[in-house]
N, C-alpha and C. Protein backbone atom coordinates (compact mmCIF):
# COMPACT_ATOMS: atom_id res chain seq x y z
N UNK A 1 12.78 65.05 2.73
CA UNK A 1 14.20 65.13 3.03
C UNK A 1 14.69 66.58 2.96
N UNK A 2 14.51 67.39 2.08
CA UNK A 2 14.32 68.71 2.03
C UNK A 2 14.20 69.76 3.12
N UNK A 3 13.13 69.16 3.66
CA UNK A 3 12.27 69.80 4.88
C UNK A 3 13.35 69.48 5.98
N UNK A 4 13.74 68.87 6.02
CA UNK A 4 14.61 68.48 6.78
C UNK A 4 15.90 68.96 6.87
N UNK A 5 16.96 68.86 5.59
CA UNK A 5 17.91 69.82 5.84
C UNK A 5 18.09 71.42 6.11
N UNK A 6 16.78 71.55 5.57
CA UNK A 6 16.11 73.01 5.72
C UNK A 6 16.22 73.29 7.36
N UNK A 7 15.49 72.39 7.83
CA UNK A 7 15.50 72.84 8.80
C UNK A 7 17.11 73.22 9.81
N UNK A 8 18.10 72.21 9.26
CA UNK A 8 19.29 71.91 10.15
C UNK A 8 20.03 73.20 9.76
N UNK A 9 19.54 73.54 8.48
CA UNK A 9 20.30 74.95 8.22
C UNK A 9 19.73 76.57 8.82
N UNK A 10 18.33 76.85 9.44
CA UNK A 10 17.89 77.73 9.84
C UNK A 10 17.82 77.39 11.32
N UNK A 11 18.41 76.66 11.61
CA UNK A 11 18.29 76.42 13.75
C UNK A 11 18.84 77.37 13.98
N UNK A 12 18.63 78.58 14.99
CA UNK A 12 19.53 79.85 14.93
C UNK A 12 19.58 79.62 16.66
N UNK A 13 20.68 80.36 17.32
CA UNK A 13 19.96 80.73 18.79
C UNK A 13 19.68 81.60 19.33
N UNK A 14 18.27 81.94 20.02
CA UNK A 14 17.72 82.50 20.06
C UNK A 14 17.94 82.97 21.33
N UNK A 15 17.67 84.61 21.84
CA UNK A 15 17.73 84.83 23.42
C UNK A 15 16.75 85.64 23.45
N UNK A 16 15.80 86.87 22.54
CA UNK A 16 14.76 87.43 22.76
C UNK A 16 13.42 86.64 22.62
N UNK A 17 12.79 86.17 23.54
CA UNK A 17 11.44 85.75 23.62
C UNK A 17 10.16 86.48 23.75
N UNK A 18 9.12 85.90 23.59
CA UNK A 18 7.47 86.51 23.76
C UNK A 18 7.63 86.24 25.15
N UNK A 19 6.48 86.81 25.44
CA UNK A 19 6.17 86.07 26.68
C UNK A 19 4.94 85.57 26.84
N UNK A 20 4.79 84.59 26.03
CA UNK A 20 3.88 83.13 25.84
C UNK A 20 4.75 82.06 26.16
N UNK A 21 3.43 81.48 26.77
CA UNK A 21 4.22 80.21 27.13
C UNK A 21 3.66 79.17 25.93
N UNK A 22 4.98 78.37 26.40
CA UNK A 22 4.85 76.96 25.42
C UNK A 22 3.79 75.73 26.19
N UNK A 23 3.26 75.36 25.25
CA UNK A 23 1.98 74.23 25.75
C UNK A 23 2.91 72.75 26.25
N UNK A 24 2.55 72.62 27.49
CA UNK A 24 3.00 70.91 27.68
C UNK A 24 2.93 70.13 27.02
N UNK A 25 2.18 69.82 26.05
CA UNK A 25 2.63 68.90 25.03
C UNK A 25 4.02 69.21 23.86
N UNK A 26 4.08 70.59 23.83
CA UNK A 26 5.28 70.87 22.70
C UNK A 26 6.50 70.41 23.70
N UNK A 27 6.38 70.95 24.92
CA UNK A 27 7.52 70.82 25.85
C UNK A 27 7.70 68.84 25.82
N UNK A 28 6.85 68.30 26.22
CA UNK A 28 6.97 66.69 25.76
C UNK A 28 7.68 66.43 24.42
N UNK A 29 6.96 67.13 23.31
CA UNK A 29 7.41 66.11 21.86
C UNK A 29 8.94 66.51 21.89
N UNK A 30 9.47 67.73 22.83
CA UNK A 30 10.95 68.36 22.52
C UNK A 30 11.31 67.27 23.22
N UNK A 31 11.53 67.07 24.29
CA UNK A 31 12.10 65.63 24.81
C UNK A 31 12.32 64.85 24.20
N UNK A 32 11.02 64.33 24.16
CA UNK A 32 10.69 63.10 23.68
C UNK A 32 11.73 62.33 22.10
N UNK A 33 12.15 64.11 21.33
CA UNK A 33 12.92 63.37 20.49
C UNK A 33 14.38 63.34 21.22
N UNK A 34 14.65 64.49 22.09
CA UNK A 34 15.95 64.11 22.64
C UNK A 34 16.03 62.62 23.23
N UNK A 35 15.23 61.78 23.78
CA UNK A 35 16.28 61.00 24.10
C UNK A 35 15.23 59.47 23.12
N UNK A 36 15.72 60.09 21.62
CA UNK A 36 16.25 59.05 20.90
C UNK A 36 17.52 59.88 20.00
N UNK A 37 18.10 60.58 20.55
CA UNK A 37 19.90 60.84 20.10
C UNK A 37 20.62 59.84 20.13
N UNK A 38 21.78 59.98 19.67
CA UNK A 38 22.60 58.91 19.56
C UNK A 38 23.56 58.69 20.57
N UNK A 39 23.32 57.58 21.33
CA UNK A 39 24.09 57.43 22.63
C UNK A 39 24.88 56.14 22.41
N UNK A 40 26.57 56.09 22.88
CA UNK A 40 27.23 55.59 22.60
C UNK A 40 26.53 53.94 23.68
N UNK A 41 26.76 52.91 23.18
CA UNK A 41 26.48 51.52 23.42
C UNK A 41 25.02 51.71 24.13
N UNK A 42 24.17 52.59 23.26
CA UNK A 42 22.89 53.03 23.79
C UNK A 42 22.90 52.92 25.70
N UNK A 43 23.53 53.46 26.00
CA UNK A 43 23.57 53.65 27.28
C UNK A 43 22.44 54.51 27.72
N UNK A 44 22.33 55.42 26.82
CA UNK A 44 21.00 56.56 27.23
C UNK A 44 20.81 57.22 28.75
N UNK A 45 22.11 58.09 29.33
CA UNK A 45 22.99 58.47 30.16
C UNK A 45 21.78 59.59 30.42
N UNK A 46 21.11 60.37 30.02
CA UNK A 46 20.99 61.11 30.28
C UNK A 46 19.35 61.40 30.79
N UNK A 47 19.13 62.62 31.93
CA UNK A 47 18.06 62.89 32.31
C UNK A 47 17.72 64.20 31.70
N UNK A 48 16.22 64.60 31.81
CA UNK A 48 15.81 65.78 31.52
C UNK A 48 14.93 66.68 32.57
N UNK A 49 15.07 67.71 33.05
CA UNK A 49 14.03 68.50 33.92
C UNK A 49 13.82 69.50 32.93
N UNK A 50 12.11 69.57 32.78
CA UNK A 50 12.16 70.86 32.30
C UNK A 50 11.19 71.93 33.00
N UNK A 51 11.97 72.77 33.16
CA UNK A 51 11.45 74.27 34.24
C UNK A 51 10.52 75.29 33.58
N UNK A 52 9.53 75.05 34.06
CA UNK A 52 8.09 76.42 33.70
C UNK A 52 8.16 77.35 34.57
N UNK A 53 8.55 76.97 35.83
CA UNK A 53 8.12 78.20 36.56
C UNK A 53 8.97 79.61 36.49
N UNK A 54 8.46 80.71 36.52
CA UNK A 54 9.05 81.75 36.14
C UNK A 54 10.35 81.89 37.07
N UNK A 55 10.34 81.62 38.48
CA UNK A 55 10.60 82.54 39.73
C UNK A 55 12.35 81.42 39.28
N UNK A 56 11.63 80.28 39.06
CA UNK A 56 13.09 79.07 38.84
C UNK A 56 13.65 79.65 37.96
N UNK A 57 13.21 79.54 36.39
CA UNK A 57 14.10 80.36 35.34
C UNK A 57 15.03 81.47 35.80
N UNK A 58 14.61 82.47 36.46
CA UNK A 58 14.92 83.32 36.91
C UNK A 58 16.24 83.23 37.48
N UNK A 59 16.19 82.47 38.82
CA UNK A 59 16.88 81.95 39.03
C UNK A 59 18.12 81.06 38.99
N UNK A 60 17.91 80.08 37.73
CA UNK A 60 18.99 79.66 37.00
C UNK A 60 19.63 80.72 36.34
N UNK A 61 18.90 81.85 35.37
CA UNK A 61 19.36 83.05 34.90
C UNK A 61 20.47 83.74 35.31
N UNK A 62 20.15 83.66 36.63
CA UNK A 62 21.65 84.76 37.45
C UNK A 62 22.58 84.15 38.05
N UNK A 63 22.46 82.30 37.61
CA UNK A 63 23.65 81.58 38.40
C UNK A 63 25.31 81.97 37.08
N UNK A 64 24.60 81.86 36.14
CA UNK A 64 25.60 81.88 35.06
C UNK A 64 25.84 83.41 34.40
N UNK A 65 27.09 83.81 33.96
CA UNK A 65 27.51 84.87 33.33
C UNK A 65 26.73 85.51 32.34
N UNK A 66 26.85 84.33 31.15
CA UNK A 66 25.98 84.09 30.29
C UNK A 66 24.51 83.86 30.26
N UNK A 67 24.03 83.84 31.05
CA UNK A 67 22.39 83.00 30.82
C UNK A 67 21.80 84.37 31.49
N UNK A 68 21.99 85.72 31.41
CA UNK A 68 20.92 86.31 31.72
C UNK A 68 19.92 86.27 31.07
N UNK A 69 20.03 86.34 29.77
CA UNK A 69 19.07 86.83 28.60
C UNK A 69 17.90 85.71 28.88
N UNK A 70 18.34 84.34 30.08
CA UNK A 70 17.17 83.44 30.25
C UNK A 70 16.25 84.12 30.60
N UNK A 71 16.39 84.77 31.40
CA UNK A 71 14.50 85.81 32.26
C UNK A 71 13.63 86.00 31.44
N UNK A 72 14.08 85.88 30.51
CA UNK A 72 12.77 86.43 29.14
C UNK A 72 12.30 85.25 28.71
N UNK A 73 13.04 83.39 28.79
CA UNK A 73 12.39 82.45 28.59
C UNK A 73 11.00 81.91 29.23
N UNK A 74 10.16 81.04 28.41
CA UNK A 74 9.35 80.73 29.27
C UNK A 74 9.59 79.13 29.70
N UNK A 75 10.27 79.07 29.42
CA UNK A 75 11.13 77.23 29.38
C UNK A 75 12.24 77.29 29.54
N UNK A 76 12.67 76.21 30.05
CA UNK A 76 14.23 75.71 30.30
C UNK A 76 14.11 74.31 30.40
N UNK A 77 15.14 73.77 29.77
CA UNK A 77 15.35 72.12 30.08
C UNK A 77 16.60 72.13 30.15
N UNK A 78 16.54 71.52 31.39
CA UNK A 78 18.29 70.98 31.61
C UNK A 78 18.68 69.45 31.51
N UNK A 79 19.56 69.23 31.08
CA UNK A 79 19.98 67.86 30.61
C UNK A 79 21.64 67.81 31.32
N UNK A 80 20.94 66.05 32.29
CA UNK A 80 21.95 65.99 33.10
C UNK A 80 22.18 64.68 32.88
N UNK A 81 23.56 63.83 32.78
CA UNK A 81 23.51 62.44 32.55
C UNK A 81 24.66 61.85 33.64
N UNK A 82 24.31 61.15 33.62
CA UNK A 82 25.24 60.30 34.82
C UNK A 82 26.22 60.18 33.92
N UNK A 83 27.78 59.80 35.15
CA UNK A 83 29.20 60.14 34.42
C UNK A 83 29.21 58.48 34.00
N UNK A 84 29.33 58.50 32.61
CA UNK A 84 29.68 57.28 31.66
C UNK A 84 31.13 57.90 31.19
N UNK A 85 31.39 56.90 29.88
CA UNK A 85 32.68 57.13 29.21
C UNK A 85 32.47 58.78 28.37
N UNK A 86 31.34 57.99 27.81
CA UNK A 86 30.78 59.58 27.04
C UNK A 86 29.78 60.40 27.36
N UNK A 87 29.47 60.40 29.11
CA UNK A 87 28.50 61.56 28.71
C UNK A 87 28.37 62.29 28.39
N UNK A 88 28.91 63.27 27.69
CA UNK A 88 29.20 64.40 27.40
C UNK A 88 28.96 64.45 26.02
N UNK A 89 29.46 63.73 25.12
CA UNK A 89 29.05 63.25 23.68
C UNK A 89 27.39 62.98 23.79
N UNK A 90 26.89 62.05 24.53
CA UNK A 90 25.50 61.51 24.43
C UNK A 90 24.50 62.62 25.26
N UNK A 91 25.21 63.59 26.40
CA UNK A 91 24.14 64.69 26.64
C UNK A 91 24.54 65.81 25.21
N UNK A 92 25.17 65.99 24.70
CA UNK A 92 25.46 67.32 23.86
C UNK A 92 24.64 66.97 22.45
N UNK A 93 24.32 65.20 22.31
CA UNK A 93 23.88 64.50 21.08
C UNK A 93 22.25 64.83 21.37
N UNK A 94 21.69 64.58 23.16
CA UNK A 94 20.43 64.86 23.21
C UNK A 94 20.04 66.72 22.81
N UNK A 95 21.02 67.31 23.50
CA UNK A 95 20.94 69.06 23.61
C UNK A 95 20.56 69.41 22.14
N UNK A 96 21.64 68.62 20.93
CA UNK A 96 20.87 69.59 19.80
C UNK A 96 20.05 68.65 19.30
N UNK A 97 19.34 67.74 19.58
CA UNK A 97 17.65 67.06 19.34
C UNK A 97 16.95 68.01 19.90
N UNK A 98 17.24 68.80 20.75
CA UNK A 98 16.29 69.61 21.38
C UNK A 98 16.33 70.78 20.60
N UNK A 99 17.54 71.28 20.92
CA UNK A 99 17.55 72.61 19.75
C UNK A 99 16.68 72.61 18.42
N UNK A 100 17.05 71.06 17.83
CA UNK A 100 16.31 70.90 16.28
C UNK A 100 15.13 70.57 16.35
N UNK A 101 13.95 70.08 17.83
CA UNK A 101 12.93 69.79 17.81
C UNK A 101 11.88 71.08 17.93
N UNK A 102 12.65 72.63 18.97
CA UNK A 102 12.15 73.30 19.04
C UNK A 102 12.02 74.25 17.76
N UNK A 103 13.18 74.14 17.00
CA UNK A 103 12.96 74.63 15.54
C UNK A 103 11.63 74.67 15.02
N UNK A 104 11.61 73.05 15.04
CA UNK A 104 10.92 72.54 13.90
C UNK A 104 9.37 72.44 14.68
N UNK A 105 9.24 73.15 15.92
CA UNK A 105 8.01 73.40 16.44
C UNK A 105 7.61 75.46 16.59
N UNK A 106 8.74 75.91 15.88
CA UNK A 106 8.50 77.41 15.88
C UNK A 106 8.82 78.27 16.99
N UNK A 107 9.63 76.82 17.93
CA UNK A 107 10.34 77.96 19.24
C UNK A 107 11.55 78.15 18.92
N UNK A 108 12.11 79.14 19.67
CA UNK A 108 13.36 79.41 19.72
C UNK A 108 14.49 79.27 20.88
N UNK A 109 15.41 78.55 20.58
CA UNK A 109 16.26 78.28 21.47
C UNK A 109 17.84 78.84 21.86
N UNK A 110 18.38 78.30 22.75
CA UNK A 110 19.68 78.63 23.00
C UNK A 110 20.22 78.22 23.80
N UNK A 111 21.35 77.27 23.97
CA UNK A 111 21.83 76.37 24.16
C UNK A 111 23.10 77.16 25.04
N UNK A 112 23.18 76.61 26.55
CA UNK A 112 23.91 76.86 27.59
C UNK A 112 24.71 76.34 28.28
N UNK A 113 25.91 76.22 28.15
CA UNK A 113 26.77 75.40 28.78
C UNK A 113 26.58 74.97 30.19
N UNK A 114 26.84 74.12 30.44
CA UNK A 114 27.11 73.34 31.75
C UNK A 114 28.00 72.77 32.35
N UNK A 115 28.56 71.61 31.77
CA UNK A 115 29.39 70.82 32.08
C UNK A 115 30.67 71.84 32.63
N UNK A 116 31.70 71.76 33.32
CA UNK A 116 32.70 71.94 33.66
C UNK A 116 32.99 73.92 34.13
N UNK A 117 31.00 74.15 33.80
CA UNK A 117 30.97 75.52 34.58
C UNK A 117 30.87 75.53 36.15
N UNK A 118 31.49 76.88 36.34
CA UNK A 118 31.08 76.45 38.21
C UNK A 118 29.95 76.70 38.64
N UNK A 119 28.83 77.23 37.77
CA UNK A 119 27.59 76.92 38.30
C UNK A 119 26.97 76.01 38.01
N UNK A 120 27.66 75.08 37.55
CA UNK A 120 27.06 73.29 37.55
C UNK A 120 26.21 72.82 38.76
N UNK A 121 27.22 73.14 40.12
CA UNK A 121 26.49 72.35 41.08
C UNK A 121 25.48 73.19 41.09
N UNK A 122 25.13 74.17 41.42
CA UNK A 122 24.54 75.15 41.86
C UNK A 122 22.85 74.95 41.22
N UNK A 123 23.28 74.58 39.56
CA UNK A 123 21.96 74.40 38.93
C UNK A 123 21.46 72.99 39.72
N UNK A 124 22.65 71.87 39.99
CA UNK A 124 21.97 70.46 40.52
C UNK A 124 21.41 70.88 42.00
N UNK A 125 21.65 71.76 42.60
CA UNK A 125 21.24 71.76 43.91
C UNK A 125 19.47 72.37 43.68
N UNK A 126 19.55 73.66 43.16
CA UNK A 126 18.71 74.21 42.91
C UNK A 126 17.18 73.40 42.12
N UNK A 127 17.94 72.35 41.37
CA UNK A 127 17.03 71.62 40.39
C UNK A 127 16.34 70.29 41.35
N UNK A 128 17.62 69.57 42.47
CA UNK A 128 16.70 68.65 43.54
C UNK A 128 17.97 67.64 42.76
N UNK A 129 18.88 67.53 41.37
CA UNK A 129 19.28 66.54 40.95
C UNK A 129 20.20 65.76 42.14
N UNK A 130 20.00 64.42 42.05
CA UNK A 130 20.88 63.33 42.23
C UNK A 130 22.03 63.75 42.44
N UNK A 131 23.34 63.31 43.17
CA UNK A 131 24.18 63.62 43.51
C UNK A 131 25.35 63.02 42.18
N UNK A 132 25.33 61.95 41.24
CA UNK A 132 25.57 60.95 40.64
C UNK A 132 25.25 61.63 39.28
N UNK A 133 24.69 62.67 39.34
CA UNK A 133 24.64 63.20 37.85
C UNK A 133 25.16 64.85 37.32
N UNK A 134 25.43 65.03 35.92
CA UNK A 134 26.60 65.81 35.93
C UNK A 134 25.69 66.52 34.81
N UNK A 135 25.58 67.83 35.22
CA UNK A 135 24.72 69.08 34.27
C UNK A 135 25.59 69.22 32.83
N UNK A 136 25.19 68.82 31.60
CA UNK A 136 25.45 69.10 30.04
C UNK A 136 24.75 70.68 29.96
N UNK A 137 23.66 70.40 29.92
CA UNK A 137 23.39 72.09 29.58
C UNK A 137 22.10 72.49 30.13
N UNK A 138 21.91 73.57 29.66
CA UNK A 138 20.53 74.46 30.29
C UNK A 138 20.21 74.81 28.48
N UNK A 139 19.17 74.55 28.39
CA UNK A 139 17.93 75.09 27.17
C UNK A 139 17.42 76.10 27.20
N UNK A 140 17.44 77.57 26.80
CA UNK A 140 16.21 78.32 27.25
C UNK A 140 15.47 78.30 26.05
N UNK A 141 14.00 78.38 26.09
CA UNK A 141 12.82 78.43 25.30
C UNK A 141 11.86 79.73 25.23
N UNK A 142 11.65 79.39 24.27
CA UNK A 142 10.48 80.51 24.08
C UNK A 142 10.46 81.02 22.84
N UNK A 143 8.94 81.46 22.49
CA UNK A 143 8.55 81.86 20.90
C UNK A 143 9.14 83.15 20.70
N UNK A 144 9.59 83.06 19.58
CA UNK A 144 10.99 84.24 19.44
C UNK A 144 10.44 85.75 19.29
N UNK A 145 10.86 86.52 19.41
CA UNK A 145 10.73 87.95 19.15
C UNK A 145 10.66 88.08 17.75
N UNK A 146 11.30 87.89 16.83
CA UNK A 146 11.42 88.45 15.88
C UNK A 146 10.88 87.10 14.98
N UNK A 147 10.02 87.19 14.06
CA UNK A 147 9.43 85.96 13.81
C UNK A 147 9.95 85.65 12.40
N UNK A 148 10.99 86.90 12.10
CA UNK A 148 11.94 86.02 10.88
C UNK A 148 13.08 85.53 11.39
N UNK A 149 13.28 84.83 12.44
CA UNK A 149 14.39 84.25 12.66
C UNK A 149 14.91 83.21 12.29
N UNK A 150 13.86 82.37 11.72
CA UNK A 150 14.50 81.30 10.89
C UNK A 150 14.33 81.45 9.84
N UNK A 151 15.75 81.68 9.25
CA UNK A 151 15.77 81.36 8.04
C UNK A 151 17.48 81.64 7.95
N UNK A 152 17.92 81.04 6.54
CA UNK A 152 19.67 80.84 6.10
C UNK A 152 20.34 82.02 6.44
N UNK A 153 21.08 82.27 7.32
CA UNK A 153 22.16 83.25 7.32
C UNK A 153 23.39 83.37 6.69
N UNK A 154 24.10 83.94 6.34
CA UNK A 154 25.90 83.62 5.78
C UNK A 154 26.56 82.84 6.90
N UNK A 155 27.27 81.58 6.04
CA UNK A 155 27.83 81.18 6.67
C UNK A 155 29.08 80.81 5.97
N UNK A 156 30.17 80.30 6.42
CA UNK A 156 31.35 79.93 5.43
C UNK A 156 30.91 79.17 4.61
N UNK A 157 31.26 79.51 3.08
CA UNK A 157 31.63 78.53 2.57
C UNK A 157 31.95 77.08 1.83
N UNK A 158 31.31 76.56 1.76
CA UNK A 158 31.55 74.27 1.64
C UNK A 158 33.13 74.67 1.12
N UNK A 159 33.08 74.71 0.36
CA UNK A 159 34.62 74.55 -0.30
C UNK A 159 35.47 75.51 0.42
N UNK A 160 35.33 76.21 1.37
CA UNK A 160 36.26 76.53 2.85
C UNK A 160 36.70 75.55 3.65
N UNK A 161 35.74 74.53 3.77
CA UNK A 161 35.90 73.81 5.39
C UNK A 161 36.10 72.37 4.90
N UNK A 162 35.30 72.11 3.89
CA UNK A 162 35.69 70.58 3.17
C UNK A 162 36.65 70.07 2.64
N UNK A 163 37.11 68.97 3.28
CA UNK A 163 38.65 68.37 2.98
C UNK A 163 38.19 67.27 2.36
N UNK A 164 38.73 66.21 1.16
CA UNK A 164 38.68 65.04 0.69
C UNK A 164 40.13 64.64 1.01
N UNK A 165 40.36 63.18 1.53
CA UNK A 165 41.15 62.53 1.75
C UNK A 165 41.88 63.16 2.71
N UNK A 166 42.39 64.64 2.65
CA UNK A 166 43.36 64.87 3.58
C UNK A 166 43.06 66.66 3.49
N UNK A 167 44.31 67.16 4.46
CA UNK A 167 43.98 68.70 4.69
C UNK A 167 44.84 69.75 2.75
């Protein structure tokens, strides 16, 4: 149990990568725990692509403001779920299963908006997605640069942010 909160407390995000790639099976077990997240009336809304090829990364890289620092990934998974009541809750519930799976496999991640950016379509066109499904986020991956990156940083507080009964 230990091992475990440990871990939820050193998930950092990451944008400097090696440039090693991650083995297809790590890229599987990261999935694989995303979609047992918690999805509202287990609807399980959501799809996953995940991108190896360099020239694609790349590519997604320069659709968004933010996502340059992808070029240096050797992975990306994008998570797209068809429009339910909550997709957005149940893709953002799979996104940090992923974040916390790559942790806890020694990659490093960083977590990219999607939803309601205007390079939403742009990633579904580019990716082949379905017309019927709506981009949550982009993942970038890769074994981190700096190999003390996990571990506790400052953060606020408990008795800052914790309310009993009321504010």
């Amino acid at each position: 149990m230990e091992e475990l909160l440990n871990l939820l407390k050193i998930r950092r995000s990451v944008r400097l990568f090696q440039n090693k790639a991650i083995p297809k099976e790590k890229l599987e077990a990261i999935v694989d725990v995303a979609r047992f997240a918690p999805t509202a009336r287990n609807v399980q809304p959501w799809e996953f692509v995940v991108i190896t090829d360099k020239k694609k990364i790349v590519e997604l890289a320069n659709l968004g403001p933010n996502a340059k620092f992808m070029e240096q990934a050797t992975a990306c998974i994008a998570v797209f779920s068809t429009e339910t009541n909550y997709f957005l809750e149940d893709g953002s519930a799979a996104t940090c299963n992923i974040l916390l799976a790559a942790t806890a496999l020694g990659i490093g991640s960083c977590w990219i908006a999607g939803d309601k950016k205007p390079y939403a379509g742009q990633v579904g066109t580019l990716l082949n997605a379905p017309a019927n499904l709506k981009l949550i986020s982009l993942i970038a991956l890769g074994y981190p640069q700096d190999k003390d990156v996990f571990k506790i940083t400052q953060k606020r507080g408990l008795q800052e942010l914790l309310h009993w009964e009321q504010f």
